[in-house]
N, C-alpha and C. Protein backbone atom coordinates (compact mmCIF):
# COMPACT_ATOMS: atom_id res chain seq x y z
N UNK A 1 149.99 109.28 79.57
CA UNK A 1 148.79 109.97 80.02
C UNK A 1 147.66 109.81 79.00
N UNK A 2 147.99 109.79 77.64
CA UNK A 2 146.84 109.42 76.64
C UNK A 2 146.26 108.46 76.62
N UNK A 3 147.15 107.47 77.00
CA UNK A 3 146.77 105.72 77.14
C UNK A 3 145.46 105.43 78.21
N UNK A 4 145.82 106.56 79.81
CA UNK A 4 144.84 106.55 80.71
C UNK A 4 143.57 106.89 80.32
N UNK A 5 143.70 108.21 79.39
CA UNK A 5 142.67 108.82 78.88
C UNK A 5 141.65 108.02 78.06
N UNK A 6 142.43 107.18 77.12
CA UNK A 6 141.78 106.35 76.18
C UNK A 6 140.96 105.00 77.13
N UNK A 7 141.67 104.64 77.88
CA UNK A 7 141.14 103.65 78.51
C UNK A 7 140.05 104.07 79.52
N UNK A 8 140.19 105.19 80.33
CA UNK A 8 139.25 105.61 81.02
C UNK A 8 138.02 105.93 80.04
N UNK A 9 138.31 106.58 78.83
CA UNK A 9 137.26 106.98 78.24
C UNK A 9 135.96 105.64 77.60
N UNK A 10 136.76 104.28 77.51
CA UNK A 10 136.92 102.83 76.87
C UNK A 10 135.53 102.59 77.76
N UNK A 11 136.35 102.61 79.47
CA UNK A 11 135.70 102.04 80.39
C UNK A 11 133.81 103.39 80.32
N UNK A 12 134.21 104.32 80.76
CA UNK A 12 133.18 105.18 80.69
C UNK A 12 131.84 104.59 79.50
N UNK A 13 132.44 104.19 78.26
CA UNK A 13 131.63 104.20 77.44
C UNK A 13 131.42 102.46 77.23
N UNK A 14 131.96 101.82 77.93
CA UNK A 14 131.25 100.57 78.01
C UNK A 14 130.64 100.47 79.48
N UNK A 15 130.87 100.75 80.04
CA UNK A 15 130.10 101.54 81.45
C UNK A 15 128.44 101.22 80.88
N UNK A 16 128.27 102.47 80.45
CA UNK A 16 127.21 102.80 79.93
C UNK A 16 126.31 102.23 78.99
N UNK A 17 126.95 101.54 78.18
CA UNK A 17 126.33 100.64 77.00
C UNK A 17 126.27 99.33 77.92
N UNK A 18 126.87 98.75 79.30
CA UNK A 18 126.11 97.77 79.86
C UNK A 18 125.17 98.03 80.72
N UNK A 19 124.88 99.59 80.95
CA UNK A 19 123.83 100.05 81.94
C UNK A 19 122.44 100.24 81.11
N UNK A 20 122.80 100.72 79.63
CA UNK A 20 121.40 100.54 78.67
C UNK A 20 121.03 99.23 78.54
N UNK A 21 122.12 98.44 78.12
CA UNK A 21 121.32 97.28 77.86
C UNK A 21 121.26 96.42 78.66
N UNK A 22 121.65 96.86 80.05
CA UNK A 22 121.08 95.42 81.10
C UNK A 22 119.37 96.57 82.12
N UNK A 23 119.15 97.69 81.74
CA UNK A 23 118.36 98.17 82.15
C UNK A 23 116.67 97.63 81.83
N UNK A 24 116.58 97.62 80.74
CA UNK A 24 115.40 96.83 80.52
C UNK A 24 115.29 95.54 81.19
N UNK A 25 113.84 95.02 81.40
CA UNK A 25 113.62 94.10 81.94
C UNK A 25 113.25 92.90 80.30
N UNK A 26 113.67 91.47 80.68
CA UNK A 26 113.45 91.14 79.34
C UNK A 26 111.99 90.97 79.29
N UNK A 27 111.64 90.49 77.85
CA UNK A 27 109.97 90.33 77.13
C UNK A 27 109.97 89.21 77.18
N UNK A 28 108.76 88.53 77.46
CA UNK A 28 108.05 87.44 76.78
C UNK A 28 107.26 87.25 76.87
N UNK A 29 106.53 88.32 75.68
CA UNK A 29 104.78 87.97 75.32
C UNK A 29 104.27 89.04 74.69
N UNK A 30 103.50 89.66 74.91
CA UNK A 30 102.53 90.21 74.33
C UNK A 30 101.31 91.27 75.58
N UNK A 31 100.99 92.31 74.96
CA UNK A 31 99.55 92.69 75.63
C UNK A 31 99.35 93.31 74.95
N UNK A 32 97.85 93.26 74.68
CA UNK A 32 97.14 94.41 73.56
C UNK A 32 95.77 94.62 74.59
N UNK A 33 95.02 95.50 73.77
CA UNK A 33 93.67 95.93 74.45
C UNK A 33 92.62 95.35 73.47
N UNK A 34 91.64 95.00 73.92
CA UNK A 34 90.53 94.40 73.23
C UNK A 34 89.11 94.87 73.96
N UNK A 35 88.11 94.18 73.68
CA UNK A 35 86.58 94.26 74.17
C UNK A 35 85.94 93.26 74.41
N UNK A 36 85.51 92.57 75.56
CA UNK A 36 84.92 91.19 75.91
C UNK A 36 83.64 91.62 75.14
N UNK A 37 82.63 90.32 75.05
CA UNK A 37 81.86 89.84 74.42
C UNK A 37 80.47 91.34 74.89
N UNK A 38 80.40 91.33 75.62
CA UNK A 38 79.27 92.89 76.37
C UNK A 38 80.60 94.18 75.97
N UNK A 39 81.30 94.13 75.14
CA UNK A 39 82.08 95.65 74.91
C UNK A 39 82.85 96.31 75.49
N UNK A 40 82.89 95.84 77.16
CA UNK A 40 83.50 96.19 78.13
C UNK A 40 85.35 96.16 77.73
N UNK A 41 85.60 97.33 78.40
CA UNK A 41 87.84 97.48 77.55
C UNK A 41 88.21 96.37 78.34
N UNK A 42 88.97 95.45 77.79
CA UNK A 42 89.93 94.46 78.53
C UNK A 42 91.34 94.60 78.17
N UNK A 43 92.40 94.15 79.04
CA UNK A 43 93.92 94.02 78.81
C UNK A 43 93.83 92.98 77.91
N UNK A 44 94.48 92.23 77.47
CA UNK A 44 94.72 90.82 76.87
C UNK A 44 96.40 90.84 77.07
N UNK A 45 96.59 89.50 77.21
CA UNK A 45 98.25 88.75 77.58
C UNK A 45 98.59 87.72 77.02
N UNK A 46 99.31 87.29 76.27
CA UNK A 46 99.92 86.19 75.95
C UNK A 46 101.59 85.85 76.18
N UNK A 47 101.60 85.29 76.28
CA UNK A 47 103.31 84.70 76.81
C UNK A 47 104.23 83.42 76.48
N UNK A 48 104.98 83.39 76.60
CA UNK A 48 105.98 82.44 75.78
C UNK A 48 105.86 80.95 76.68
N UNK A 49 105.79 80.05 76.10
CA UNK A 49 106.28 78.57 76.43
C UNK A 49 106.92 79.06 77.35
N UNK A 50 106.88 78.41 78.83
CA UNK A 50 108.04 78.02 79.81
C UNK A 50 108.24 79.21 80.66
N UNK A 51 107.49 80.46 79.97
CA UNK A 51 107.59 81.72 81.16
C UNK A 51 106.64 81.76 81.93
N UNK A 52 107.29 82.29 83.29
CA UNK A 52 106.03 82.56 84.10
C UNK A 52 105.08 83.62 83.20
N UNK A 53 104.06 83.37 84.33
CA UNK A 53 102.73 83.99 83.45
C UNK A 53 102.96 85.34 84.36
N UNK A 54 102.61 86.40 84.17
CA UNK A 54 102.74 88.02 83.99
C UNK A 54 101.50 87.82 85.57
N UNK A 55 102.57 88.77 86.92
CA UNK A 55 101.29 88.98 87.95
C UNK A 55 100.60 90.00 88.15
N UNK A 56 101.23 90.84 87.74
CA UNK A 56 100.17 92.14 87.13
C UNK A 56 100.08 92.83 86.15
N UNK A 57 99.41 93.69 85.74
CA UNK A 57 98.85 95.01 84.85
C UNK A 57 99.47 95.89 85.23
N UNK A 58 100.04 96.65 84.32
CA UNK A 58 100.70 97.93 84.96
C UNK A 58 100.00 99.12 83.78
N UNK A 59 99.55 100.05 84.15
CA UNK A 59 98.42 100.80 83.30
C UNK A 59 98.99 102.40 83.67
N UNK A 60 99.52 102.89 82.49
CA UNK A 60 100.04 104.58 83.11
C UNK A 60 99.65 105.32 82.04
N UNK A 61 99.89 106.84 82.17
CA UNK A 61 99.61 107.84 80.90
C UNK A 61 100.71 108.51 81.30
N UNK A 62 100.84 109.68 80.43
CA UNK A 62 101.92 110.72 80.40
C UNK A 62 100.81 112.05 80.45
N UNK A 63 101.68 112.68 81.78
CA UNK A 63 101.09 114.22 81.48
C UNK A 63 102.22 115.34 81.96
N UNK A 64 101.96 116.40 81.51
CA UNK A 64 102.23 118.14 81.50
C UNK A 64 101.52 118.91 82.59
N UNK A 65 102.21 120.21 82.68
CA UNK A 65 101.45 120.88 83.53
C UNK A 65 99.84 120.95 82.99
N UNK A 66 99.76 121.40 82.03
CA UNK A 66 98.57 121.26 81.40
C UNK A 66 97.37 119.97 81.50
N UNK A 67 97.89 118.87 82.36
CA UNK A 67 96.70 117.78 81.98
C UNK A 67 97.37 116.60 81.42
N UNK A 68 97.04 115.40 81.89
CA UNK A 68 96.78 114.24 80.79
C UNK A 68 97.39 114.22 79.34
N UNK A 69 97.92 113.74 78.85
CA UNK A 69 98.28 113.66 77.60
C UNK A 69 97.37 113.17 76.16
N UNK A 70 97.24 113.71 74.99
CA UNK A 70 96.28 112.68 74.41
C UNK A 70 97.60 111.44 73.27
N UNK A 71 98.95 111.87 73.16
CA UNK A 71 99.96 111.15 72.36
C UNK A 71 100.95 111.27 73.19
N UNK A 72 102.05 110.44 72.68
CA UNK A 72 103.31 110.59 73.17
C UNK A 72 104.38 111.51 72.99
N UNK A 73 104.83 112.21 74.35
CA UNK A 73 105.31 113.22 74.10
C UNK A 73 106.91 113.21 73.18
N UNK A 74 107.26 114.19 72.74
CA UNK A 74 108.55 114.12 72.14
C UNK A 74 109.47 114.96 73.47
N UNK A 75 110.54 114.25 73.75
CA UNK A 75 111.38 114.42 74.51
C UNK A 75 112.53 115.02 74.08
N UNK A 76 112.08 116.59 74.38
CA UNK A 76 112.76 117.76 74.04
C UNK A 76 113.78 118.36 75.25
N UNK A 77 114.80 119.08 75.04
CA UNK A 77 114.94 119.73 76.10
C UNK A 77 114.09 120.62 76.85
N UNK A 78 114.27 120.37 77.80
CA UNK A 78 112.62 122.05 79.04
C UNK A 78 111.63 120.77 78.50
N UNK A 79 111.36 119.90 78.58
CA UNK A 79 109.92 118.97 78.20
C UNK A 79 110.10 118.70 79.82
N UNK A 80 108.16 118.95 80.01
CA UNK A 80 108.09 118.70 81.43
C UNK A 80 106.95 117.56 81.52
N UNK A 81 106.75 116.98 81.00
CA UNK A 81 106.01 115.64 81.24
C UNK A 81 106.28 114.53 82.06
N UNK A 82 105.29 113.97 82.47
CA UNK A 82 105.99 112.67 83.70
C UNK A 82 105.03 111.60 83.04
N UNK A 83 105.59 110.61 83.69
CA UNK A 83 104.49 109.36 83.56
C UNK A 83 103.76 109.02 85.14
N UNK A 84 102.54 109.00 84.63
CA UNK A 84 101.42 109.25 85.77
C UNK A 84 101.14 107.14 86.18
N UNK A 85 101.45 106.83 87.12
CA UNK A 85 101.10 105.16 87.25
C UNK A 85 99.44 105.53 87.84
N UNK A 86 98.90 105.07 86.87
CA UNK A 86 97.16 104.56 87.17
C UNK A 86 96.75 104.03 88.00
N UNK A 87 97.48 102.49 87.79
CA UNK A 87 96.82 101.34 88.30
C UNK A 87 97.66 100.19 87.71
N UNK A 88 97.60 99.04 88.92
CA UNK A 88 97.99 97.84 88.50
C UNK A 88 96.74 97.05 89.39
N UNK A 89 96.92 96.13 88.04
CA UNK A 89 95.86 94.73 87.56
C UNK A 89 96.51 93.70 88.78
N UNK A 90 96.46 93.33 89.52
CA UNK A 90 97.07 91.95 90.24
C UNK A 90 96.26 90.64 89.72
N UNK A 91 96.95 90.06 89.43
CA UNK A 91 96.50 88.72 88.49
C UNK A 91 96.19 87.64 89.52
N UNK A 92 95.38 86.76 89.39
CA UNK A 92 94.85 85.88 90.27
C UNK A 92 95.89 84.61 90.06
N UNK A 93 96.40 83.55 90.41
CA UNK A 93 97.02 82.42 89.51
C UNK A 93 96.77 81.77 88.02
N UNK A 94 97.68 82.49 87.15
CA UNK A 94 97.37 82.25 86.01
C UNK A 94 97.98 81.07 85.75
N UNK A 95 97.12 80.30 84.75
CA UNK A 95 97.29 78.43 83.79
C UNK A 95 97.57 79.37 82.54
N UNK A 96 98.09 78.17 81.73
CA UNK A 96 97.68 78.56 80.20
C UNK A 96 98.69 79.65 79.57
N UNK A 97 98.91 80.04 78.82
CA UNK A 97 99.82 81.11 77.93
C UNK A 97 99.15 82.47 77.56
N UNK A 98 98.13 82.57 77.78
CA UNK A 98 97.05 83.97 77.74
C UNK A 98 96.13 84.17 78.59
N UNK A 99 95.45 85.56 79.02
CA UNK A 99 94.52 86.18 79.91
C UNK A 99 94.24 87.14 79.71
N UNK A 100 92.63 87.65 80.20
CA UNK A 100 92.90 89.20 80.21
C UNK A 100 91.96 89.07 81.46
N UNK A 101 91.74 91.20 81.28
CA UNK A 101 91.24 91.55 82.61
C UNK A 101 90.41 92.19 82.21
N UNK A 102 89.51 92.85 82.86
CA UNK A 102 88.49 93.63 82.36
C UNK A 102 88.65 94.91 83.13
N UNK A 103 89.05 96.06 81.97
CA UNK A 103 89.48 97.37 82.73
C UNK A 103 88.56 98.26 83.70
N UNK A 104 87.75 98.37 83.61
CA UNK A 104 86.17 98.78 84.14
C UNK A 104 85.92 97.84 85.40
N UNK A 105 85.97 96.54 85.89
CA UNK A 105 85.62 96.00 86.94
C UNK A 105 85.83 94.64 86.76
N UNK A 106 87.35 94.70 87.07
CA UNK A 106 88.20 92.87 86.89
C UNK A 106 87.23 92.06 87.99
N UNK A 107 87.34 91.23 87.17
CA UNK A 107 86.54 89.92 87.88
C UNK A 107 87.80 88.53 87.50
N UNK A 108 86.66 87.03 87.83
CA UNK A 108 87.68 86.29 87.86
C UNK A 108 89.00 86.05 88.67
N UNK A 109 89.31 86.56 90.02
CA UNK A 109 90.52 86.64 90.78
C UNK A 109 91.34 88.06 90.55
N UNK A 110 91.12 88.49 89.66
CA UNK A 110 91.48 90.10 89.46
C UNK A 110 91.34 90.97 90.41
N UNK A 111 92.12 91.89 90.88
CA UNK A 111 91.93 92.70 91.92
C UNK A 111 92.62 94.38 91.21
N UNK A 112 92.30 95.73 91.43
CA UNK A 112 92.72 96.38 90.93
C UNK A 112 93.39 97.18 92.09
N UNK A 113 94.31 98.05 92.29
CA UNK A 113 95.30 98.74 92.91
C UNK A 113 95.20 100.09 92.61
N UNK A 114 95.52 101.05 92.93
CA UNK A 114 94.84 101.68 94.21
C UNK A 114 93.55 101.93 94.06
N UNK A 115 92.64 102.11 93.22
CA UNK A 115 91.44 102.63 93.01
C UNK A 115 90.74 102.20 91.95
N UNK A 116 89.71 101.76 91.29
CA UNK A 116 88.90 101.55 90.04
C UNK A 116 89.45 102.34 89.02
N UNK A 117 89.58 101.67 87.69
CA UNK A 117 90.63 102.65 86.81
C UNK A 117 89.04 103.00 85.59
N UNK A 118 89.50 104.18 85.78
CA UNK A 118 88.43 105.01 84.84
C UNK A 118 89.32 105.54 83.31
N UNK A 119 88.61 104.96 82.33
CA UNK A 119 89.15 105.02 81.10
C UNK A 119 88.60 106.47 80.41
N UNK A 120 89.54 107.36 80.73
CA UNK A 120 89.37 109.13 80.43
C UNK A 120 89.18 109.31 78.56
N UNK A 121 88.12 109.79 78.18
CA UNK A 121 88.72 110.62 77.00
C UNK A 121 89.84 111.80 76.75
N UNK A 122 90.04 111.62 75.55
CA UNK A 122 91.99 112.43 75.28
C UNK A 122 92.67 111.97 76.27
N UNK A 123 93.26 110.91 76.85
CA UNK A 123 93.66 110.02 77.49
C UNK A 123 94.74 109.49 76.86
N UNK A 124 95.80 109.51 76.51
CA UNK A 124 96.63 107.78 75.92
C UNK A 124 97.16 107.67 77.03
N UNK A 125 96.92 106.26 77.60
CA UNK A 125 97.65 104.94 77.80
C UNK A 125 98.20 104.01 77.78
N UNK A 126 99.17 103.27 78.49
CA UNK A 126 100.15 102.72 78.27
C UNK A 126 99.69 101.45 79.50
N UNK A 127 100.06 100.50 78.55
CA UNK A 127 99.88 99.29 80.02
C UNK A 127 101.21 98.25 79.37
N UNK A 128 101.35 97.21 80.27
CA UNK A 128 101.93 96.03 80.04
C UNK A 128 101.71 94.70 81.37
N UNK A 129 101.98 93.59 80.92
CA UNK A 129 102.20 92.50 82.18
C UNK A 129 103.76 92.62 82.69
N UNK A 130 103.65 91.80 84.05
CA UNK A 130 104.39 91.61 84.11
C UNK A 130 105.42 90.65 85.45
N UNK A 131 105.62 90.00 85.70
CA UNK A 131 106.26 89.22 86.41
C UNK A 131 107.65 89.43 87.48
N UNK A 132 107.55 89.33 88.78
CA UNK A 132 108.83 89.46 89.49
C UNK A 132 109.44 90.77 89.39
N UNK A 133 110.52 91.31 90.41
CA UNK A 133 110.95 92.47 90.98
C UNK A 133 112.15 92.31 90.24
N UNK A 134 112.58 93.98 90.50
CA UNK A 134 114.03 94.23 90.14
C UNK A 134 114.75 93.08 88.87
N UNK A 135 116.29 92.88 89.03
CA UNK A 135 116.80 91.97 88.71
C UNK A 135 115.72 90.56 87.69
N UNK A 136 115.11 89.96 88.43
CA UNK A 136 114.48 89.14 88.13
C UNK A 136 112.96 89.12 87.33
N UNK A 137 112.87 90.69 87.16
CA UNK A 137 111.42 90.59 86.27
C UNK A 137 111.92 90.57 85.11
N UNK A 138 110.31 90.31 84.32
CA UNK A 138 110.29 89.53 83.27
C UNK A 138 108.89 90.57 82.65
N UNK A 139 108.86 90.76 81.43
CA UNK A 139 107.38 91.66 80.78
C UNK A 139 107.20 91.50 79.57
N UNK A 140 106.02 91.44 79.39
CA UNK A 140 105.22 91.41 78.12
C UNK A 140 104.86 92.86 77.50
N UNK A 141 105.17 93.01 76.28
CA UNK A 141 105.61 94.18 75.40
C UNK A 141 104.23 95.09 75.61
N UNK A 142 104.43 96.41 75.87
CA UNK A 142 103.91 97.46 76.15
C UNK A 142 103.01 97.54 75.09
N UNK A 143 101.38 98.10 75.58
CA UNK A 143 100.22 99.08 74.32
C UNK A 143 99.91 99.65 74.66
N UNK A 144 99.87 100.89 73.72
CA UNK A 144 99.30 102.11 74.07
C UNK A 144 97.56 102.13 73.82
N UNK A 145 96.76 102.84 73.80
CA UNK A 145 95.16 102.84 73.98
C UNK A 145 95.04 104.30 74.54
N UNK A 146 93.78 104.27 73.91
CA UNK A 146 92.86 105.56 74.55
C UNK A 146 91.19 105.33 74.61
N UNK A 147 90.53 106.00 74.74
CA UNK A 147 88.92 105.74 74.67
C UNK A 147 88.35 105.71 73.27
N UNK A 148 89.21 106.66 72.61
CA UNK A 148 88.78 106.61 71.18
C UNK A 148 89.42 105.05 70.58
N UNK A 149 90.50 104.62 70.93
CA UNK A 149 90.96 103.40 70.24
C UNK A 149 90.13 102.05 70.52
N UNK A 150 89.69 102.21 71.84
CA UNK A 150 88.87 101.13 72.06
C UNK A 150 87.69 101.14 71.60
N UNK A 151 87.11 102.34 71.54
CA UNK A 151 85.65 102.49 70.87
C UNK A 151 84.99 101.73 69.55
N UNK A 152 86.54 101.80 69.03
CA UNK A 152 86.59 101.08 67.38
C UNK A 152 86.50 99.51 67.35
N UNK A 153 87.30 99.04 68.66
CA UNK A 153 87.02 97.22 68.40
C UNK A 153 85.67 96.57 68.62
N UNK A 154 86.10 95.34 68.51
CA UNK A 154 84.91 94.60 68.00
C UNK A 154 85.28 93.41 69.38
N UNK A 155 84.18 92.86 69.53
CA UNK A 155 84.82 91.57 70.33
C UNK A 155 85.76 90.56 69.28
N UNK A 156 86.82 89.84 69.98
CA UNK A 156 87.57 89.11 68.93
C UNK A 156 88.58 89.90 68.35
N UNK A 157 88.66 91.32 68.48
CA UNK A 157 89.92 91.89 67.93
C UNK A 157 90.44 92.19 68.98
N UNK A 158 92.05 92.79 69.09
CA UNK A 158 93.08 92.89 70.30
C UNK A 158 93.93 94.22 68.95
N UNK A 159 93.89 94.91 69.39
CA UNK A 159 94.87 96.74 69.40
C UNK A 159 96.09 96.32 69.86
N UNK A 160 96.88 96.15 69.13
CA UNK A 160 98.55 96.11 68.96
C UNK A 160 99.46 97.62 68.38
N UNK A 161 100.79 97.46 68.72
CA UNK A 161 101.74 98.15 67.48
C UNK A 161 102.53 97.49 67.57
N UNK A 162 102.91 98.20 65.97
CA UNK A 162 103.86 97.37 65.06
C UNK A 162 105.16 98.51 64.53
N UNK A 163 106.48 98.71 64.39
CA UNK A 163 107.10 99.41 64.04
C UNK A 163 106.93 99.29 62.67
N UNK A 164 106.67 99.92 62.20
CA UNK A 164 106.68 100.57 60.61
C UNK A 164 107.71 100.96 59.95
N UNK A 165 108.55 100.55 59.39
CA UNK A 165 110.10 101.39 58.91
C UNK A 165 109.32 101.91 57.87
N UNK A 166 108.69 101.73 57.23
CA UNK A 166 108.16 102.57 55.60
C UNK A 166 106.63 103.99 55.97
N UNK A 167 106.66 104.25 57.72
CA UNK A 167 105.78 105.31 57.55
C UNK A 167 105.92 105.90 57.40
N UNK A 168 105.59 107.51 56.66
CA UNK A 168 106.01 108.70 56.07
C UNK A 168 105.24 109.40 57.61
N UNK A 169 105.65 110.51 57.55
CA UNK A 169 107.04 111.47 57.35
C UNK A 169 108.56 110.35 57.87
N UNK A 170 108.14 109.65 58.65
CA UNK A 170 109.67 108.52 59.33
C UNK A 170 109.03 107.67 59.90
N UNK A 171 110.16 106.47 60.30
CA UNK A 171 109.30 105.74 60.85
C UNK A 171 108.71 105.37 62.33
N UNK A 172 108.01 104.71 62.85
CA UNK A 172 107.62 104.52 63.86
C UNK A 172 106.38 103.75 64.12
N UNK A 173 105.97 104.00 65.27
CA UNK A 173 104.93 102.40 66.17
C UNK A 173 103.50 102.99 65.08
N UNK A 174 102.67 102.10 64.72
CA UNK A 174 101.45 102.25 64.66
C UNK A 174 100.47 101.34 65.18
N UNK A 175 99.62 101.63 65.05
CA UNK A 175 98.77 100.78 65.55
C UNK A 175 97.78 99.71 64.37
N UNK A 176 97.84 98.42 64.87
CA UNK A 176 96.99 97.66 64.11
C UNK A 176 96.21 96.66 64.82
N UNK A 177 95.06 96.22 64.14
CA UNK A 177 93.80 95.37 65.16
C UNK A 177 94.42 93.69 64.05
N UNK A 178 94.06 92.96 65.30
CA UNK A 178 94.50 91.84 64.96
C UNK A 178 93.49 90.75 65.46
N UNK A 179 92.81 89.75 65.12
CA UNK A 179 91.99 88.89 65.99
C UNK A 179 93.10 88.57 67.34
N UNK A 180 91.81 87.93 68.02
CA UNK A 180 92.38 87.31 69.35
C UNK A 180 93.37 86.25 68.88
N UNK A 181 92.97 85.32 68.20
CA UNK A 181 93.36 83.94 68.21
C UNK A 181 95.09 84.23 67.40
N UNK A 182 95.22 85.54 66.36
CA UNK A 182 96.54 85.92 66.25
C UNK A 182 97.34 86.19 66.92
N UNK A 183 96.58 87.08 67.64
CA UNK A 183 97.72 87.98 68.87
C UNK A 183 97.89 86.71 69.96
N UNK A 184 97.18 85.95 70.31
CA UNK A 184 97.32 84.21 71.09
C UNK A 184 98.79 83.43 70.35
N UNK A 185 98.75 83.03 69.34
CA UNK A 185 99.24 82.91 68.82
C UNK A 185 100.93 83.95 68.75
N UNK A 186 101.15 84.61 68.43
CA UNK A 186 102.12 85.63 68.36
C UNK A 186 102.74 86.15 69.63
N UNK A 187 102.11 85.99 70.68
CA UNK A 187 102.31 86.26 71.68
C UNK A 187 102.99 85.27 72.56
N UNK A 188 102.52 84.22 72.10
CA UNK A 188 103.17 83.07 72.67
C UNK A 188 104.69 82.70 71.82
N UNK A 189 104.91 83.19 70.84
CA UNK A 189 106.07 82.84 70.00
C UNK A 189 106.85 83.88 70.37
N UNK A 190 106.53 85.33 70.76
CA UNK A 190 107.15 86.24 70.30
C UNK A 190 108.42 86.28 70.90
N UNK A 191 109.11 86.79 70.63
CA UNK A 191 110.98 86.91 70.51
C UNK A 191 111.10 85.81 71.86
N UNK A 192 110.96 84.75 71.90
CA UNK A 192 110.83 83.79 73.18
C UNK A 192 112.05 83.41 73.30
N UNK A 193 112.97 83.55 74.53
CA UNK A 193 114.37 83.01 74.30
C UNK A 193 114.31 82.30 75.69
């Protein structure tokens, strides 16, 4: 009877450790937020050699009974926060290993879903690309943004994070500005398998 136990318990817990790690969809690429040349917020995308290119924007926030979120919540027990879906970017036929969109009024083959996405103050957001359904999608690594984060770039820079193991109080994501032509670059290499 212990033997069942052990093995049932075996199965239960590899159960589960193939349901975490086949749950994610895999990465390949990149998205950060930047500012076209007139200031206007854009997505930016880059992607790996040989992957399809990302067919939409997927753009969400987190909120509470209270409203909108301005950070990410900590996931407590009784935490009542959801993730709110904005808007998705539908991408026109993308060439090439990078793109962006322009959050305010995509042009270029861009089309936006359900409604014009209005970039809220005390806002954080969350976007990513991304390619194909279920089973078969494929995405480019998630950025967070707000109105205040974009306010700060420049044309030519792109708003990334980076895990930090050395931030105090512990570690975790921060945020760093990177030129375009890096995050182009990096995006196209990144963990590419």
């Amino acid at each position: 009877m212990q033997m069942w136990r052990l093995c049932g318990s075996l199965l239960v817990v590899a159960g589960i450790m193939s349901t975490t790690t086949s749950c994610s969809p895999p990465v390949s690429g990149m998205t950060g937020v930047g500012v076209d040349a007139e200031g206007h917020p854009i997505i930016v995308l880059a992607w790996c050699e040989g992957a399809a290119p990302p067919e939409r924007v997927s753009v969400s926030h987190y909120e509470d009974p209270a409203g909108p979120l301005d950070a990410v919540p900590v996931n407590t027990p009784g935490s009542t926060y959801r993730v709110v879906d904005d808007v998705n970017f539908v991408a026109p036929p993308l060439d090439g290993r990078s793109a962006s969109v322009r959050l305010d009024a995509p042009d270029d083959g861009w089309t936006v879903e359900p409604r014009p996405f209005e970039l809220r103050p005390g806002v954080l957001y969350g976007a990513f690309g991304h390619q194909g359904r279920g089973d078969d999608e494929v995405n480019t690594d998630y950025v967070s943004f707000s109105a205040g984060s974009v306010a700060t770039l420049t044309p030519g820079s792109v708003l990334v994070q980076r895990y930090d193991e050395r931030r105090s109080p512990a570690p975790g994501w921060v945020d760093v500005v990177i030129t375009r032509d890096d995050f182009d670059r990096q995006g196209r290499d990144h963990d590419c398998r």
